[in-house]
Protein backbone atom coordinates (compact mmCIF):
# COMPACT_ATOMS: atom_id res chain seq x y z
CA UNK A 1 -16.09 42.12 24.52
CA UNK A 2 -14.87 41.57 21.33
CA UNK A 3 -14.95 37.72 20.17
CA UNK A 4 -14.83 35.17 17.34
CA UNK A 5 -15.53 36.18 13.60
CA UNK A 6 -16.31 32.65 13.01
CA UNK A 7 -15.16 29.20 13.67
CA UNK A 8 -16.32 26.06 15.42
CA UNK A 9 -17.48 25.63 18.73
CA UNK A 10 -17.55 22.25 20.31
CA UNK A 11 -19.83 21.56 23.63
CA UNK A 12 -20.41 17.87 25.30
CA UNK A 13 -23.11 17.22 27.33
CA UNK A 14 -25.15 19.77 24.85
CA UNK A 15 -28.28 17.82 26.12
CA UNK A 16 -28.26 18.97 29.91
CA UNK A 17 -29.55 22.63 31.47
CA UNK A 18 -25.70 23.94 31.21
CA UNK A 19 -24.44 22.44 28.43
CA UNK A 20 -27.28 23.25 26.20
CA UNK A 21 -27.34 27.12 28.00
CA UNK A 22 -23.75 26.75 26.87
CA UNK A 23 -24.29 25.71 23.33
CA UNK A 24 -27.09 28.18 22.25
CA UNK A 25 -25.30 30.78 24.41
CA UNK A 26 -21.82 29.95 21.85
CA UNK A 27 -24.73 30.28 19.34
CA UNK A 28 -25.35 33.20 19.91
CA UNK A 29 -22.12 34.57 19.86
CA UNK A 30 -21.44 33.84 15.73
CA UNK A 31 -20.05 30.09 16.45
CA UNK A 32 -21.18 26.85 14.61
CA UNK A 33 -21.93 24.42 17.64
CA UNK A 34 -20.92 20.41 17.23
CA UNK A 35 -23.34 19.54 20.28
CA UNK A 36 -22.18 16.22 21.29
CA UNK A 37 -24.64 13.74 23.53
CA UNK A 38 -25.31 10.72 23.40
CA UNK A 39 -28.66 11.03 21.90
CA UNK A 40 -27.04 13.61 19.45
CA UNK A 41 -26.83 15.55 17.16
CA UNK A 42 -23.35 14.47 17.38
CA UNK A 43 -23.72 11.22 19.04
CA UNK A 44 -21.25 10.02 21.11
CA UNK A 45 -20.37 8.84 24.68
CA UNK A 46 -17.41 11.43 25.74
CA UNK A 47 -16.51 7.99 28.13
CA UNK A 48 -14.97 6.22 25.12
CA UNK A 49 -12.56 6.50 23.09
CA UNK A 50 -14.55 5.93 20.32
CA UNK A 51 -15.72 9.59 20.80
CA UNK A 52 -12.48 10.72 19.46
CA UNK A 53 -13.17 10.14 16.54
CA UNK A 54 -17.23 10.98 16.11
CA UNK A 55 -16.24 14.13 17.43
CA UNK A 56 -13.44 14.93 14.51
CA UNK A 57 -15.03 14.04 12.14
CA UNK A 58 -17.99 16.24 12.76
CA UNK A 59 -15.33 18.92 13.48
CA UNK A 60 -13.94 18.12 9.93
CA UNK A 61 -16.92 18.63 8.45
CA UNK A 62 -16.79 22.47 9.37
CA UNK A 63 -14.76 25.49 7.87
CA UNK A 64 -12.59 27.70 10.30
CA UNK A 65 -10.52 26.63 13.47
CA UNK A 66 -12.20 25.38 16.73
CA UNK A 67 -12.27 28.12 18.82
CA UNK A 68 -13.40 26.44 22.13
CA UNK A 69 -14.04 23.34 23.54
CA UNK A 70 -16.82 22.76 26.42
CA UNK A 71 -16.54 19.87 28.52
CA UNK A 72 -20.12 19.77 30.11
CA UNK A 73 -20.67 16.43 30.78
CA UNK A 74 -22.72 15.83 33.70
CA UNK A 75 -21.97 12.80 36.49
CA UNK A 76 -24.07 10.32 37.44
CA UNK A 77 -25.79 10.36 40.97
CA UNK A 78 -23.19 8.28 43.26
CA UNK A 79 -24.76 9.23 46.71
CA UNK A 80 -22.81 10.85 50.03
CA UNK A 81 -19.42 9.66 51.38
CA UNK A 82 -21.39 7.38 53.82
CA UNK A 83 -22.75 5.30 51.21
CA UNK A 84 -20.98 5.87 47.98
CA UNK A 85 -19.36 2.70 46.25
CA UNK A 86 -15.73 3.34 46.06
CA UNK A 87 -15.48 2.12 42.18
CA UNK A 88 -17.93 5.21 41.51
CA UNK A 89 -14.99 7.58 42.54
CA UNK A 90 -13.03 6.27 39.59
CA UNK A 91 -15.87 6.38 37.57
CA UNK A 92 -16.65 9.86 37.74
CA UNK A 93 -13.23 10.96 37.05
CA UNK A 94 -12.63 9.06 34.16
CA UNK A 95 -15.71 10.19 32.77
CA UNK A 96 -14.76 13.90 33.36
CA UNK A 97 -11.11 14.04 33.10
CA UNK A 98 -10.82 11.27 30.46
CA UNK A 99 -13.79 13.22 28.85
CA UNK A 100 -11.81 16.14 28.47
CA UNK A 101 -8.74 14.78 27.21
CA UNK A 102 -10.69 12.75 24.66
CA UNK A 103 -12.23 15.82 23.58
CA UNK A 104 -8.68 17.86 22.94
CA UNK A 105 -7.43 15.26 21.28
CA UNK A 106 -10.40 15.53 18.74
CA UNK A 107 -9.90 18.57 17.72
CA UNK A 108 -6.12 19.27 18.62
CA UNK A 109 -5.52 19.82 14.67
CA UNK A 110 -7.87 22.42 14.96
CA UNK A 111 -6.81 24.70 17.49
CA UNK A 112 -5.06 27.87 16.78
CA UNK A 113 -3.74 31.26 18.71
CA UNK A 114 -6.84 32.21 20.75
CA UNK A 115 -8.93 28.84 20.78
CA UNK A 116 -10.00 28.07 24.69
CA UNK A 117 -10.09 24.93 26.09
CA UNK A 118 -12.91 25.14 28.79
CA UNK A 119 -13.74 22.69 31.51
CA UNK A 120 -17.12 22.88 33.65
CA UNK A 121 -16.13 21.53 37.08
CA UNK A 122 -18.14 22.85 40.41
CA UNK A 123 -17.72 24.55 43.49
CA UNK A 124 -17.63 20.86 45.66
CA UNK A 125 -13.83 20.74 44.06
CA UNK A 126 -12.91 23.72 46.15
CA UNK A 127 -15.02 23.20 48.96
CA UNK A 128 -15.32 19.84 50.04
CA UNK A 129 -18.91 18.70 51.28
CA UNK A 130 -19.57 14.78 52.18
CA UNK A 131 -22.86 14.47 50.56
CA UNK A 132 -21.53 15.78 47.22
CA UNK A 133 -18.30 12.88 47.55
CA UNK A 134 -17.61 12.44 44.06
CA UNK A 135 -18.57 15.46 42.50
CA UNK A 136 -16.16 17.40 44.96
CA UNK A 137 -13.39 14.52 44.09
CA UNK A 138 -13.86 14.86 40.49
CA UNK A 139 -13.99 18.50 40.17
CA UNK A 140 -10.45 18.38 42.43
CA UNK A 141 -8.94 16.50 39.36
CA UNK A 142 -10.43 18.05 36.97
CA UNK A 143 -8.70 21.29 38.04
CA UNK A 144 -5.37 19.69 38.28
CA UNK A 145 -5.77 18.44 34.29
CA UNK A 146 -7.01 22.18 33.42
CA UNK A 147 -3.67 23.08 34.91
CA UNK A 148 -1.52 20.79 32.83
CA UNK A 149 -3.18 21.47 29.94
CA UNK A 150 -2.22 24.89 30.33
CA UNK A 151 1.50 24.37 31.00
CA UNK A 152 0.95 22.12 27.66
CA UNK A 153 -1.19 24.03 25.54
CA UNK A 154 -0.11 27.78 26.48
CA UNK A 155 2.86 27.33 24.45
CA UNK A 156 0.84 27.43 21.15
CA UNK A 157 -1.13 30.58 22.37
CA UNK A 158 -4.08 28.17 23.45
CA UNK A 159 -5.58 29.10 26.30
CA UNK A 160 -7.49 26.63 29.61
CA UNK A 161 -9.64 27.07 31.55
CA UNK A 162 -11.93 25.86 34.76
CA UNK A 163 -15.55 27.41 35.20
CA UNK A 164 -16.60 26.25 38.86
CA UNK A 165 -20.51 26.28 39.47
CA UNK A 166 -22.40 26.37 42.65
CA UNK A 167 -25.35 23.88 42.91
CA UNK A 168 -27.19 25.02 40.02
CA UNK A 169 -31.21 25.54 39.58
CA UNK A 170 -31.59 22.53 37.07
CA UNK A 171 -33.97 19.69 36.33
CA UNK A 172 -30.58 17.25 37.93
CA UNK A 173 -30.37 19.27 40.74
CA UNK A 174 -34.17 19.27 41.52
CA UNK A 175 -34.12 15.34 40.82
CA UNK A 176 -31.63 15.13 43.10
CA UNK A 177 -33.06 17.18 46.12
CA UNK A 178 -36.47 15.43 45.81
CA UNK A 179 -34.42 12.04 46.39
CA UNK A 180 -32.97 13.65 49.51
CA UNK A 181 -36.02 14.84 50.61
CA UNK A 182 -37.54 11.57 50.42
CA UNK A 183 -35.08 9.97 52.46
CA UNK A 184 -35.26 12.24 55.21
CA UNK A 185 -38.99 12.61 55.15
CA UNK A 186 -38.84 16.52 54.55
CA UNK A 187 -40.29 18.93 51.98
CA UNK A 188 -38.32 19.21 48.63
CA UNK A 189 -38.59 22.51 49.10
CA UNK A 190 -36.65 22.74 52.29
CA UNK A 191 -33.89 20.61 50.54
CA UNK A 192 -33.32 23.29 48.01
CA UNK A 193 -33.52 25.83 50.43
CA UNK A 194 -30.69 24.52 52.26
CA UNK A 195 -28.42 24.77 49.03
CA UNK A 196 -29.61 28.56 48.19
CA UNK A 197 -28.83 28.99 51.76
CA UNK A 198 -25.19 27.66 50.98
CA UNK A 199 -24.93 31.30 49.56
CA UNK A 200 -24.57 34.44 51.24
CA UNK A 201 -27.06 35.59 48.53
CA UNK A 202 -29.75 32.93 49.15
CA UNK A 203 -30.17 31.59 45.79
CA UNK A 204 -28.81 29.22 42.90
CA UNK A 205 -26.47 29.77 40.27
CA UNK A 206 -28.69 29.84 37.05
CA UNK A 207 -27.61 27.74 33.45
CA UNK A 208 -27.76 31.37 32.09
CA UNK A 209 -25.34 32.83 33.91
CA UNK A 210 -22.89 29.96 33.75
CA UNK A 211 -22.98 30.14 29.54
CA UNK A 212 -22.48 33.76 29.68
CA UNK A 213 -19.58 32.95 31.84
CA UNK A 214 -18.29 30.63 29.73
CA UNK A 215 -18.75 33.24 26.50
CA UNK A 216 -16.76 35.89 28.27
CA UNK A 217 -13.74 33.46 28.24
CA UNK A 218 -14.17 33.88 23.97
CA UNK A 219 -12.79 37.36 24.85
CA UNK A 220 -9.00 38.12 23.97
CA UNK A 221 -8.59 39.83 26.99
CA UNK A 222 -9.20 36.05 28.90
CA UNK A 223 -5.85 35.12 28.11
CA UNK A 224 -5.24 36.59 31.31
CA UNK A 225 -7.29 33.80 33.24
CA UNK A 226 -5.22 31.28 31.14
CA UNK A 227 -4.79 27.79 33.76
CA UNK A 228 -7.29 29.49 36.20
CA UNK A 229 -10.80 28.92 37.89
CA UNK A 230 -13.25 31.20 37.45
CA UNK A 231 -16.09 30.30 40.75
CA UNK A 232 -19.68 31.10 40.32
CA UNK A 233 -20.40 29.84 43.38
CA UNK A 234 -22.46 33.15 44.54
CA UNK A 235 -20.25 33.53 47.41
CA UNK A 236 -20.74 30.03 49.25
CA UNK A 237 -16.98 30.04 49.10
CA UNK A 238 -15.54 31.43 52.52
CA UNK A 239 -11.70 31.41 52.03
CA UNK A 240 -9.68 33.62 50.70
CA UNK A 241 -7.23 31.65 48.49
């Protein structure tokens, strides 16, 4: 693979398991990293508007042309379909999809021929599952955005993108699973299980192996994946299309 010779890479939600994978991962591959959080080092809350401009001017501050943008934001816990509160449906997508948009618009000066626009949605988007209600909702819309912004953006040789995780073997995902496990009076442990199990393969998707998914897309040759979702569900998926 052949990628950057310098530039800007921006990641939000640099302080989680993926998006940090993500950021020291873009590292890694010769980019300067604006990690946005809320805690920092670029602090800002990707929910507001005021991230807009947080995020640009930390951009500014940078030589070269951004040559992705990461939208790793994680989403709050909202509980299954059975007991979820409606408003946390719109929640999660404005947080998400109104993340990502906020995001692009930071940096839209700074885009060039080649720069990615990358989205981290999740395998729930594809494959609906009741006790994952709005992650599976959000990740739905989040693809449709990643499409528009491709019809938009591919114009100007600016390429989008969708990278669709399986559950993933984080500190969330554990947190999670424990609260599960509590309520039904089972083992964490068998909770987790049951997720590896969701895969034909018996295991999670690691934070490793989403970054260097999200790397390969730095690639010239990813034009060809330009408006499309790349799944790393480890097979859980079972249709075809």
């Amino acid at each position: 693979m052949s990628g950057p010779t310098g530039g800007t890479a921006v990641v939000v939600g640099a302080s989680g398991a993926l998006g940090g994978a993500i950021a020291e991962r873009l590292r890694g591959e010769g980019l300067d990293v604006v990690a946005v959080a809320r805690g920092g080092p670029c602090a800002a809350d990707i929910g507001s508007d005021d991230a807009v401009a947080t995020i640009a001017g930390a951009v500014a501050a940078l030589d070269g042309p951004v040559r992705m943008v990461v939208q790793a934001a994680g989403l709050p816990a909202a509980g299954p379909l059975e007991t979820i509160v409606p408003d946390a449906l719109g929640h999660a997508v404005a947080l998400k999809c109104g993340g990502l948009l906020r995001l692009v618009r930071a940096v839209d000066d700074r885009l060039e021929r080649g720069s990615r626009i990358v989205a981290l949605g999740g395998h729930y988007g594809i494959e609906p599952a009741p006790y994952a209600c709005a992650a599976g909702v959000t990740n739905a819309a989040l693809a449709n955005l990643v499409r528009q912004l491709a019809v938009s953006y591919g114009p100007r040789g600016v390429t989008a993108h969708l990278v669709a995780p399986g559950p993933a073997d984080t500190p969330r995902l554990r947190g999670l699973s424990e609260q599960a496990a509590q309520k039904r009076g089972v083992p964490v442990e068998q909770v987790l299980a049951e997720r590896a199990a969701e895969s034909p393969l018996g295991r999670l998707v690691t934070p490793s192996e989403v970054a260097w998914a999200v790397a390969t897309l730095l690639a010239p040759e990813a034009d060809a994946l330009h408006g499309s979702t790349l799944g790393l569900d480890m097979g859980a998926r079972r249709g075809i299309f």
